[in-house]
C-alpha atoms as a PDB file:
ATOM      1  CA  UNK A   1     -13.097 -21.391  18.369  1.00  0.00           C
ATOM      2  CA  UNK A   2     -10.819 -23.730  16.556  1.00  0.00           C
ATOM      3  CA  UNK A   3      -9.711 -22.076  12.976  1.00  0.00           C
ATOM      4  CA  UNK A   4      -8.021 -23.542  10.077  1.00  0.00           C
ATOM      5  CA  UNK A   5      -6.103 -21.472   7.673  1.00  0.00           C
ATOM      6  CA  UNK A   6      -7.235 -22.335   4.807  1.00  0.00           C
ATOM      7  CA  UNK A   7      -4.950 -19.309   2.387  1.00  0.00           C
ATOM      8  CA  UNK A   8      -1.573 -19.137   3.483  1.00  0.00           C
ATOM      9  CA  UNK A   9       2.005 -18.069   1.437  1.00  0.00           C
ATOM     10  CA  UNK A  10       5.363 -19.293   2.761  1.00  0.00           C
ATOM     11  CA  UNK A  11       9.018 -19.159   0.702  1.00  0.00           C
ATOM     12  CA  UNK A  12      11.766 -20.272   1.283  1.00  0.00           C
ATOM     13  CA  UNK A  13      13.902 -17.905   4.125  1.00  0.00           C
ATOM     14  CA  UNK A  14      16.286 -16.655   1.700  1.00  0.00           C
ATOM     15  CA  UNK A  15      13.748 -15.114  -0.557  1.00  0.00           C
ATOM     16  CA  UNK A  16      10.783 -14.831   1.641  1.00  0.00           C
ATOM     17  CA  UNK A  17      11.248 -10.797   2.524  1.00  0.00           C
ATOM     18  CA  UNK A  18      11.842 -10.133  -1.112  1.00  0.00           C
ATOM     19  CA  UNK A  19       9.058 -12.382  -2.502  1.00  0.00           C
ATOM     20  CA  UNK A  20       6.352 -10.450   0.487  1.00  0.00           C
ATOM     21  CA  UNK A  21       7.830  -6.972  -0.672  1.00  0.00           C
ATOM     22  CA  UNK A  22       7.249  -7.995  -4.525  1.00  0.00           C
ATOM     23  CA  UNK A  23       3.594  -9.219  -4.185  1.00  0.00           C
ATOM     24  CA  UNK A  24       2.544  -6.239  -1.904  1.00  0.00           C
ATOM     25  CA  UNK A  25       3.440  -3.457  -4.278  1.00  0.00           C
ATOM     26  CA  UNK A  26       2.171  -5.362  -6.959  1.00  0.00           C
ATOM     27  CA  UNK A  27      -1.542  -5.140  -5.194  1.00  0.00           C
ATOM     28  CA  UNK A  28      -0.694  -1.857  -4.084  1.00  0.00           C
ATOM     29  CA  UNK A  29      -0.685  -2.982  -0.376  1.00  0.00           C
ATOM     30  CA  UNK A  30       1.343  -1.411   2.466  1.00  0.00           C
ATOM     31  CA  UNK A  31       4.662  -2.894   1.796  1.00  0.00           C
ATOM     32  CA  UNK A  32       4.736  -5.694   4.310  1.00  0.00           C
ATOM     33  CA  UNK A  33       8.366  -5.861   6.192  1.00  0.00           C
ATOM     34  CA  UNK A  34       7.484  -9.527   7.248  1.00  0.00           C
ATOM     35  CA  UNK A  35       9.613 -12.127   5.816  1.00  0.00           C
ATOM     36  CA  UNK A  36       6.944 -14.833   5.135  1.00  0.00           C
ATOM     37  CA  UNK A  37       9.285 -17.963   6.105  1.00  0.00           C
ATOM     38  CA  UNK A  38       7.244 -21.097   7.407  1.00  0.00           C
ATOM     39  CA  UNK A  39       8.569 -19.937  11.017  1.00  0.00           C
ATOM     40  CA  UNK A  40       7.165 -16.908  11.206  1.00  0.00           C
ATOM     41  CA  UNK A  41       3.621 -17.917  10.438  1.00  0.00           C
ATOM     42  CA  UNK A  42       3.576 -20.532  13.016  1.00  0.00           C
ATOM     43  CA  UNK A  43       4.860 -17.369  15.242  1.00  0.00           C
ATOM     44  CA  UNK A  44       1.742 -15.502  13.787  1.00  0.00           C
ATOM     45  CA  UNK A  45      -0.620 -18.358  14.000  1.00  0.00           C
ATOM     46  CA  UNK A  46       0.262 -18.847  17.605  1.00  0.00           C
ATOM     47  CA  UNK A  47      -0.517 -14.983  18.139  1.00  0.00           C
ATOM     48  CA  UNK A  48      -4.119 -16.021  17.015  1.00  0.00           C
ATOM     49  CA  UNK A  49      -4.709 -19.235  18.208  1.00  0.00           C
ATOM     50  CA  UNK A  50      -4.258 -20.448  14.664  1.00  0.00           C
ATOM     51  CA  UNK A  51      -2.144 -23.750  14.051  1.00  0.00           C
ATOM     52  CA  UNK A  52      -2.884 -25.596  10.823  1.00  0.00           C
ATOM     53  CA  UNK A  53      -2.155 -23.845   7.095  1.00  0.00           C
ATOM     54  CA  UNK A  54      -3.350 -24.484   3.755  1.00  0.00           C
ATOM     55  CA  UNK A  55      -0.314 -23.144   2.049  1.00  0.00           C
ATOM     56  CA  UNK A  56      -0.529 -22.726  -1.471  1.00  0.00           C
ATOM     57  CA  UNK A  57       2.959 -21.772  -3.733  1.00  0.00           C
ATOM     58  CA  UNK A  58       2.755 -20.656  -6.919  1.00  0.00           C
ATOM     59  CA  UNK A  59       5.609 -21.682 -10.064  1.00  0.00           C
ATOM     60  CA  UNK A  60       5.954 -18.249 -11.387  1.00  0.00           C
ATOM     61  CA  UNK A  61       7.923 -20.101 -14.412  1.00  0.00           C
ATOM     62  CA  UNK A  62       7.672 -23.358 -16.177  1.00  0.00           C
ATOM     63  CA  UNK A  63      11.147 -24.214 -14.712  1.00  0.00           C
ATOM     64  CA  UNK A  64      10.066 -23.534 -11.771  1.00  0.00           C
ATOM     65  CA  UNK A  65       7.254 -26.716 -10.826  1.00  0.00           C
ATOM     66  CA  UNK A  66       9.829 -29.003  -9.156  1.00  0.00           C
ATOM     67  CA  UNK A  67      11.736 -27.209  -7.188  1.00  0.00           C
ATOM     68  CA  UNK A  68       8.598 -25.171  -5.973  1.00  0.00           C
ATOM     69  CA  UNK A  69       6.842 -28.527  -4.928  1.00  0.00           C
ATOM     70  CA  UNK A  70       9.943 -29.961  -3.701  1.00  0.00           C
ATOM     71  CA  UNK A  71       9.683 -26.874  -1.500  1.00  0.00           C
ATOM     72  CA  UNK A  72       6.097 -27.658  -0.908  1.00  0.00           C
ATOM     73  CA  UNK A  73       6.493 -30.870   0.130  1.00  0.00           C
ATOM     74  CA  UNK A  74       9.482 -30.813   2.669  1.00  0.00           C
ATOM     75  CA  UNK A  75       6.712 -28.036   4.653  1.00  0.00           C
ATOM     76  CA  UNK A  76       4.334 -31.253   5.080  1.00  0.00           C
ATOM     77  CA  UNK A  77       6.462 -32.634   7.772  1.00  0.00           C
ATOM     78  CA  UNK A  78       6.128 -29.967  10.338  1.00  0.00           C
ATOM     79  CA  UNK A  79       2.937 -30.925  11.571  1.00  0.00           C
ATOM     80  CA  UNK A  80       1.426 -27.497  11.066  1.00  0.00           C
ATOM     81  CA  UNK A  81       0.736 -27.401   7.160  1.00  0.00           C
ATOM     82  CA  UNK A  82      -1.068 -29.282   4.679  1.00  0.00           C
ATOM     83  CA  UNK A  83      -0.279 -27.978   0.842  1.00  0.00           C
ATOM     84  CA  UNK A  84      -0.685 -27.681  -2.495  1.00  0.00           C
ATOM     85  CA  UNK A  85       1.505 -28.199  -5.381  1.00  0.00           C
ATOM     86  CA  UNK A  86       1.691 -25.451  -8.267  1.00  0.00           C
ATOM     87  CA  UNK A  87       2.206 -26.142 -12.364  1.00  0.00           C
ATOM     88  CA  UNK A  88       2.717 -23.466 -15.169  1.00  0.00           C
ATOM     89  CA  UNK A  89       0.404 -23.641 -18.649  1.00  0.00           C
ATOM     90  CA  UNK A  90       4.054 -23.145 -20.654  1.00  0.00           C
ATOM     91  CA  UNK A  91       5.322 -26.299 -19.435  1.00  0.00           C
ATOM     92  CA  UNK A  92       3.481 -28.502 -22.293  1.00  0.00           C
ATOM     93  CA  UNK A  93       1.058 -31.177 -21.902  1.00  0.00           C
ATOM     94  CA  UNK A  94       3.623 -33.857 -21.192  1.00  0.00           C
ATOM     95  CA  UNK A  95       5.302 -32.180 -18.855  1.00  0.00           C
ATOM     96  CA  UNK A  96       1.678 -30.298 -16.807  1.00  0.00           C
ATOM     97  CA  UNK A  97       0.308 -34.780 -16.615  1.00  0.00           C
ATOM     98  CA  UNK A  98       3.602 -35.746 -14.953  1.00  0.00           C
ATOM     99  CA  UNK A  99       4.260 -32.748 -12.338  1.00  0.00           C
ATOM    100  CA  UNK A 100       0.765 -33.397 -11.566  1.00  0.00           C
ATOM    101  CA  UNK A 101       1.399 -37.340 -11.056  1.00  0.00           C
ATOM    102  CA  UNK A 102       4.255 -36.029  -9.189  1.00  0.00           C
ATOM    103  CA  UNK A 103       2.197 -33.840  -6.753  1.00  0.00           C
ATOM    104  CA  UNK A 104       0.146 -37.029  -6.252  1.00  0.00           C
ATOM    105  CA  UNK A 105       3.465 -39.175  -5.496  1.00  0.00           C
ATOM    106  CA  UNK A 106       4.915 -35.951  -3.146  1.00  0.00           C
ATOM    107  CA  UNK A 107       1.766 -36.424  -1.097  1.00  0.00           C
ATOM    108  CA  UNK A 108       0.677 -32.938  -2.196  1.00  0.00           C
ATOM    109  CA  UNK A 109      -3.438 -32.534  -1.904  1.00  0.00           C
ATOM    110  CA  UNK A 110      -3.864 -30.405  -5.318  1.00  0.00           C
ATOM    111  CA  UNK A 111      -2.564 -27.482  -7.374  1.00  0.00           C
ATOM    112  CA  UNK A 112      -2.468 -24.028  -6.820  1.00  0.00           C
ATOM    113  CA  UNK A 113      -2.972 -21.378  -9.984  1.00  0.00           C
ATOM    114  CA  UNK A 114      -2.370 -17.808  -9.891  1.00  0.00           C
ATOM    115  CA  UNK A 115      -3.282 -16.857 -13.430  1.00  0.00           C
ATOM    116  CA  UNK A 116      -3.173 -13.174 -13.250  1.00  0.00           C
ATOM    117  CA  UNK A 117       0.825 -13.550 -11.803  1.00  0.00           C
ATOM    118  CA  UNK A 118       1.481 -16.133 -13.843  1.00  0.00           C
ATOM    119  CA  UNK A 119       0.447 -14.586 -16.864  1.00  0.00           C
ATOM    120  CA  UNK A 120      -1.701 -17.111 -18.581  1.00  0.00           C
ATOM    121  CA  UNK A 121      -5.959 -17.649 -18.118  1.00  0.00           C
ATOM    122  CA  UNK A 122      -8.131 -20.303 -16.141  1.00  0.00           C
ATOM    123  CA  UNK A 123      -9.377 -21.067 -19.523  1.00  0.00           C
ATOM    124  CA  UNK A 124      -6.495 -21.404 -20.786  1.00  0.00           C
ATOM    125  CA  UNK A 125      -7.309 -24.263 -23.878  1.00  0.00           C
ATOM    126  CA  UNK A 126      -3.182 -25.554 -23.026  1.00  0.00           C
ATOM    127  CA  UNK A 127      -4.529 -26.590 -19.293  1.00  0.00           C
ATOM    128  CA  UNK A 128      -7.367 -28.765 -20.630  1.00  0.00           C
ATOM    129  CA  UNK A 129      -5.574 -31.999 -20.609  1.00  0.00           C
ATOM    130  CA  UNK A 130      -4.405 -31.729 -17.356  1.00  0.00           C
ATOM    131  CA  UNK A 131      -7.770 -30.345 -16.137  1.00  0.00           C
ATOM    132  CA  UNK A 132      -8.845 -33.930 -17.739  1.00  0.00           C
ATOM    133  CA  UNK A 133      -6.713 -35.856 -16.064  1.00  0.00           C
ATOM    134  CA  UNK A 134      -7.111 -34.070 -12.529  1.00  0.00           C
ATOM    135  CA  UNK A 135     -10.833 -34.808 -12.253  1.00  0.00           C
ATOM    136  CA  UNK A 136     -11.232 -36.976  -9.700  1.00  0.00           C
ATOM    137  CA  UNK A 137      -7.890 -37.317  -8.570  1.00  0.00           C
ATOM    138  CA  UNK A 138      -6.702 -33.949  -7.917  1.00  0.00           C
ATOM    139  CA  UNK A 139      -8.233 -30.531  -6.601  1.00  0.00           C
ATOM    140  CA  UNK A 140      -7.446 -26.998  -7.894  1.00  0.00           C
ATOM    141  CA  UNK A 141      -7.157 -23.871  -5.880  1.00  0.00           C
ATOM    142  CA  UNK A 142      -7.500 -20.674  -8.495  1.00  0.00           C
ATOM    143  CA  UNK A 143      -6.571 -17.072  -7.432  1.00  0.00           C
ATOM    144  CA  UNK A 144      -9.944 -15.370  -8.818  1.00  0.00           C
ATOM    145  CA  UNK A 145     -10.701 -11.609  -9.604  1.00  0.00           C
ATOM    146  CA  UNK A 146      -9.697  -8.771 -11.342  1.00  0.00           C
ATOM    147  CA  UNK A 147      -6.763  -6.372 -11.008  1.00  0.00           C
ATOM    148  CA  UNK A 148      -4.472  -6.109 -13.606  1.00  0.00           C
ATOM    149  CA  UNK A 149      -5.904  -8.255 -16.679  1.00  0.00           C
ATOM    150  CA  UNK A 150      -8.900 -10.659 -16.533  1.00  0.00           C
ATOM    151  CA  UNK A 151      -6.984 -13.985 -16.478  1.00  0.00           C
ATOM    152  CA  UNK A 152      -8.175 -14.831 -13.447  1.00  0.00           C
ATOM    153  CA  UNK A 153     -12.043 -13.630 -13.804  1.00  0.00           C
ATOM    154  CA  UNK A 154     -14.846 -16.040 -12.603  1.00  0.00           C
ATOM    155  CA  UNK A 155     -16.734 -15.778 -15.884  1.00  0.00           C
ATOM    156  CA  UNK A 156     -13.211 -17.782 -16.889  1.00  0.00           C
ATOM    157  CA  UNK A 157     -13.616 -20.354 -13.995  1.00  0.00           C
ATOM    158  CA  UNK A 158     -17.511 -20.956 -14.403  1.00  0.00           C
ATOM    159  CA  UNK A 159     -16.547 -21.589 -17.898  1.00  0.00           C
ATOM    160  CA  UNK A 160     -13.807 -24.547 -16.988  1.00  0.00           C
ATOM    161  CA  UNK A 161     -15.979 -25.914 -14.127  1.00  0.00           C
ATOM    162  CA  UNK A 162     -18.731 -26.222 -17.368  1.00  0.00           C
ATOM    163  CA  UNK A 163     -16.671 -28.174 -19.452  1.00  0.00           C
ATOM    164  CA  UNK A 164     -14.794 -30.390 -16.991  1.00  0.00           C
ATOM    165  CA  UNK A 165     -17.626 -30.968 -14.245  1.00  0.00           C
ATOM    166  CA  UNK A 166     -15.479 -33.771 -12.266  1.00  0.00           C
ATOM    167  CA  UNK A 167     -13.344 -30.934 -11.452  1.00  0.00           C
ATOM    168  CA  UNK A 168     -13.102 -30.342  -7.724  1.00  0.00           C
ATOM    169  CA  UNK A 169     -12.151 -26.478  -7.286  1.00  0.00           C
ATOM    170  CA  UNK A 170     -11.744 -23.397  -4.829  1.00  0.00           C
ATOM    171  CA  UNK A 171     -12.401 -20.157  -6.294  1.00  0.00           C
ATOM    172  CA  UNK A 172     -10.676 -17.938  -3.683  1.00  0.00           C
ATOM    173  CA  UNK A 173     -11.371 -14.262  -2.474  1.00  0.00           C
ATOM    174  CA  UNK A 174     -15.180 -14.873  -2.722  1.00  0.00           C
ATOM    175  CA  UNK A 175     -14.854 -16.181  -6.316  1.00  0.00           C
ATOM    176  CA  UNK A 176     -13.493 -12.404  -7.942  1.00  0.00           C
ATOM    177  CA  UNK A 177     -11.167 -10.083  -5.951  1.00  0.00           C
ATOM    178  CA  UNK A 178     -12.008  -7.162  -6.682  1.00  0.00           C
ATOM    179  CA  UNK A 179     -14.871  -7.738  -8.302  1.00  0.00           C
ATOM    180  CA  UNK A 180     -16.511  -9.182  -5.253  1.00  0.00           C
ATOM    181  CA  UNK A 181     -20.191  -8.709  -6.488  1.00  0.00           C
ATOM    182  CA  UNK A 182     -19.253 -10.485  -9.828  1.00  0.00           C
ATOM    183  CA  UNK A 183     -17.571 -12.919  -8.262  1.00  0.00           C
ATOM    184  CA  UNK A 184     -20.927 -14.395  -6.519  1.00  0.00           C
ATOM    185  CA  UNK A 185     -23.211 -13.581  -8.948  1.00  0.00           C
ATOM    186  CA  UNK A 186     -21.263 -15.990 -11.273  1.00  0.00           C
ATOM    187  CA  UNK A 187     -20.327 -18.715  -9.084  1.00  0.00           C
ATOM    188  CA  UNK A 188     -23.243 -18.637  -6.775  1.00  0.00           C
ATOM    189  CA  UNK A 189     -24.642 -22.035  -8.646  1.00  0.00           C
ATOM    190  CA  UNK A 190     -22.089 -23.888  -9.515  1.00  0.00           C
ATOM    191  CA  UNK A 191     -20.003 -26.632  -8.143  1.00  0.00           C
ATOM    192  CA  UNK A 192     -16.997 -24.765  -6.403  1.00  0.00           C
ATOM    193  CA  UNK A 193     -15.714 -23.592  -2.860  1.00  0.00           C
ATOM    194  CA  UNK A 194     -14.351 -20.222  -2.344  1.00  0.00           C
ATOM    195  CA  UNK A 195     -12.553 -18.557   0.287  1.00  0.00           C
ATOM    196  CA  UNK A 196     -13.200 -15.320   2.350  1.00  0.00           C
ATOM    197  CA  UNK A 197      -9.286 -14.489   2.408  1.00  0.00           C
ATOM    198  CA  UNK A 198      -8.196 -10.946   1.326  1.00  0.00           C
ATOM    199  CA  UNK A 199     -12.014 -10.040   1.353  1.00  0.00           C
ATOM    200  CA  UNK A 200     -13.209  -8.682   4.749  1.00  0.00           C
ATOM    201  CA  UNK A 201     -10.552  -5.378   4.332  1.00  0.00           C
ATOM    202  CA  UNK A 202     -11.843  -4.505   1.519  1.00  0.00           C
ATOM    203  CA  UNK A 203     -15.690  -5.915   1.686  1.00  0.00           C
ATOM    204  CA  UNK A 204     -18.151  -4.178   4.504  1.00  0.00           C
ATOM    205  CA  UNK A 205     -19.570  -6.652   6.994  1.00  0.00           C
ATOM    206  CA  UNK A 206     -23.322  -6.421   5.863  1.00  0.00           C
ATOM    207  CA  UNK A 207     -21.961  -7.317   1.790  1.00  0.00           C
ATOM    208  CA  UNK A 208     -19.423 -10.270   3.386  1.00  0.00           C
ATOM    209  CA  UNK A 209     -22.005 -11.999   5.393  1.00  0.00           C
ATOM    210  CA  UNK A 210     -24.549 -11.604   1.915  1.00  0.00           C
ATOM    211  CA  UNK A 211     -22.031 -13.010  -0.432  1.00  0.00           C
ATOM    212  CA  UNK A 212     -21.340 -15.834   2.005  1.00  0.00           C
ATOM    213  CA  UNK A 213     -25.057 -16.758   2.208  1.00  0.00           C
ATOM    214  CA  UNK A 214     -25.330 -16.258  -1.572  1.00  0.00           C
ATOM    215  CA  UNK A 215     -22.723 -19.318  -1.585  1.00  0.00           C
ATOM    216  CA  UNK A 216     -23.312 -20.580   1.073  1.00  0.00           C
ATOM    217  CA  UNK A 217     -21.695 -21.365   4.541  1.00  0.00           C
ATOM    218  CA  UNK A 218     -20.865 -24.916   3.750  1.00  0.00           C
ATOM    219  CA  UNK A 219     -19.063 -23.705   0.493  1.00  0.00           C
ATOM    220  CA  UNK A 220     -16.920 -21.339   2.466  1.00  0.00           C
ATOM    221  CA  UNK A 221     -13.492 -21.373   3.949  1.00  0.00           C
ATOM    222  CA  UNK A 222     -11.657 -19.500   6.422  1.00  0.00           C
ATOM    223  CA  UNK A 223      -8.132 -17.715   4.835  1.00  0.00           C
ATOM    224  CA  UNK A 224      -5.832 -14.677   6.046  1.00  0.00           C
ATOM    225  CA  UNK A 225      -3.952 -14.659   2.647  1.00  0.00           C
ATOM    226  CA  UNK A 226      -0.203 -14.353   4.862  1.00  0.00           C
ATOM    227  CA  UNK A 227       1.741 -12.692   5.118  1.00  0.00           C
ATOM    228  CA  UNK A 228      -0.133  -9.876   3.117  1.00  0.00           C
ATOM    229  CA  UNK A 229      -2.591  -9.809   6.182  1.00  0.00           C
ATOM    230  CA  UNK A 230      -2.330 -11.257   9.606  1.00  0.00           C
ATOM    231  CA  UNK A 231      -4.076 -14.356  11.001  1.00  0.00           C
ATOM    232  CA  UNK A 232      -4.878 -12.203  14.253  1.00  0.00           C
ATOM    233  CA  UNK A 233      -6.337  -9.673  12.568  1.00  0.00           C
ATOM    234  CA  UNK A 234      -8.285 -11.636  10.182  1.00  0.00           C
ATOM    235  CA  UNK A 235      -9.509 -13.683  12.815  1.00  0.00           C
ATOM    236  CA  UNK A 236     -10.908 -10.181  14.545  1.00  0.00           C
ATOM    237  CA  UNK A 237     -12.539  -9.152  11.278  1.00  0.00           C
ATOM    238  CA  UNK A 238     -14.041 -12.792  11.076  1.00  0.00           C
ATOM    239  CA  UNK A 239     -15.777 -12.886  14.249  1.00  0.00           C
ATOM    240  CA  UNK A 240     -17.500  -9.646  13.710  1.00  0.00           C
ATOM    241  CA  UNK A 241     -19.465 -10.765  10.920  1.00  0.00           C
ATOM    242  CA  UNK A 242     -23.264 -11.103  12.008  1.00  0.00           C
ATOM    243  CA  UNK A 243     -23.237 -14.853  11.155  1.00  0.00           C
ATOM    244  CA  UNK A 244     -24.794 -18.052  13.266  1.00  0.00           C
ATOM    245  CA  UNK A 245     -22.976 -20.038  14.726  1.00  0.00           C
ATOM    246  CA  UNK A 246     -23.342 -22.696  12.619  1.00  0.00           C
ATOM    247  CA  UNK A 247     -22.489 -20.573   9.592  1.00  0.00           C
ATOM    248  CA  UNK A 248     -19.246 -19.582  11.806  1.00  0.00           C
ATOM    249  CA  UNK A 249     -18.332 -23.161  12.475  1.00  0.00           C
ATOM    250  CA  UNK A 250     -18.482 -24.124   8.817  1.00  0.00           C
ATOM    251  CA  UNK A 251     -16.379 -21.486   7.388  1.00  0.00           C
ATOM    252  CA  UNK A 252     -13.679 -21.204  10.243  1.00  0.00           C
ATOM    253  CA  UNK A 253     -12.892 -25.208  10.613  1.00  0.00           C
ATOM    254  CA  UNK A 254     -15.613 -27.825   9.581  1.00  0.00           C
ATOM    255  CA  UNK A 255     -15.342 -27.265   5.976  1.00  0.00           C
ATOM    256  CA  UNK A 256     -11.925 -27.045   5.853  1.00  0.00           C
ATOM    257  CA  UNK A 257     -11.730 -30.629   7.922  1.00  0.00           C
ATOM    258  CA  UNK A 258     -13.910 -32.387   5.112  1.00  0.00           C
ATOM    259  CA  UNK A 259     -12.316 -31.429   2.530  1.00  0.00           C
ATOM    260  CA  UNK A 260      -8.771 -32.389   4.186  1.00  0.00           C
ATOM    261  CA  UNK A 261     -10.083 -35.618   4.809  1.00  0.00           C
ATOM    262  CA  UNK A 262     -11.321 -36.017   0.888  1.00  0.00           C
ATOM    263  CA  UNK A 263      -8.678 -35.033  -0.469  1.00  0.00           C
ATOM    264  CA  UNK A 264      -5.639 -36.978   1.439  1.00  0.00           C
ATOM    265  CA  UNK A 265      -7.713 -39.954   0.524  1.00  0.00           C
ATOM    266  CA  UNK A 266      -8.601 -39.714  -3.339  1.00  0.00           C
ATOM    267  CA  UNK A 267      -5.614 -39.849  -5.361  1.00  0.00           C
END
């Protein structure tokens, strides 16, 4: 069955051990020895039968926007990735509008937020202009849950998604990691994908395949979260779910296709 990637982390090959190390021991994961370079996930993906990425960087620091989607960018040319671009709330209004016109001019298809690492919350009132200025134009792709603080809690995205309703969004890890339950209650009826990355370790198979249906197939997405778990054995844990085939087909590739197509056309 063909599979797109939809949740994928590369960095750059000088950092990329150090940045996998950092992330897994702040999730209290086994400390992953992989050095997530762009490389070695087309190595992985191959392993699986996996060969298109959704990667999605994040800019840990205001400073840090450019040269992360500069990074971001270049990784379009390979033929294997699509990507997102990230921003950070600290960088001021001025500056969030014209990274995110840059994004646009890069050929990026959206932004990336990881609230809970970056420190600041969906709902965050410093974001609103450039949640504004994005509907319509550009997607978002939030890190949702619960771990260490609540920045990135659903109740936080179903809140946005209320007050800027042109907003086209993925909530990933079944809208709330850790807080898996929460996160479907709360996003069940509103207008957002999600993502079944970093879910199916954690989730049993009889709860995944209910909060799926609870959002529905054609709402969901395919993701291995990499290099924090592998595509081949997310793939495995995938096709064990009691799902139809049609349900399969929408999450592992079909969704993930129309959305592609939307989104490297509306800018």
């Amino acid at each position: 069955m063909k599979i797109i990637d939809f949740h994928a982390h590369v960095y750059p090959d000088k950092i990329a051990l150090k940045a996998t190390r950092s992330v897994s021991r702040y999730y209290g994961l086994v400390s992953s020895e992989i050095a997530a370079t762009p490389a070695e996930l087309i190595r992985q993906g191959e392993e699986a039968g996996i060969h298109e990425f959704l990667i999605l960087p994040i800019a840990m620091k205001p400073g840090q926007a450019r040269e992360v989607n500069d990074f971001a960018a270049g990784l379009m040319n390979d033929g294997h990735f699509y990507s997102f671009g990230s921003v950070h709330a600290a960088m001021g209004e001025e500056a969030l509008i014209e990274e995110a016109e840059y994004i646009i001019s890069r050929g990026l298809l959206g932004i990336k937020i990881h609230p809970e690492t970056q420190m600041f919350p969906i709902d965050d009132e410093r974001l609103f202009p450039l949640y504004d200025f994005c509907q319509g134009r550009l997607p978002f792709y939030f890190h949702c849950g619960q771990y260490t603080n609540d920045y990135s809690h659903p109740e936080r995205l179903r809140y946005v998604l209320k007050l800027f309703p042109g907003l086209e969004v993925v909530g990933a890890h079944l809208g709330g990691w850790n807080i898996f339950k929460e996160g479907a209650e709360l996003l069940k009826d509103i207008n957002c994908y999600t993502d079944i990355s970093s879910c199916m370790e954690f989730v049993d198979k009889e709860d995944m395949v209910r909060y799926i249906r609870m959002f529905g197939a054609e709402r969901c997405l395919f993701g291995c979260d990499f290099p924090f778990f592998l595509p081949k054995d997310v793939k495995a844990l995938f096709l064990e779910l009691d799902l139809t085939d049609e349900e399969r087909e929408l999450i592992a590739y079909k969704n993930a296709e129309k959305l592609l197509a939307e989104w490297r056309h509306v800018k």
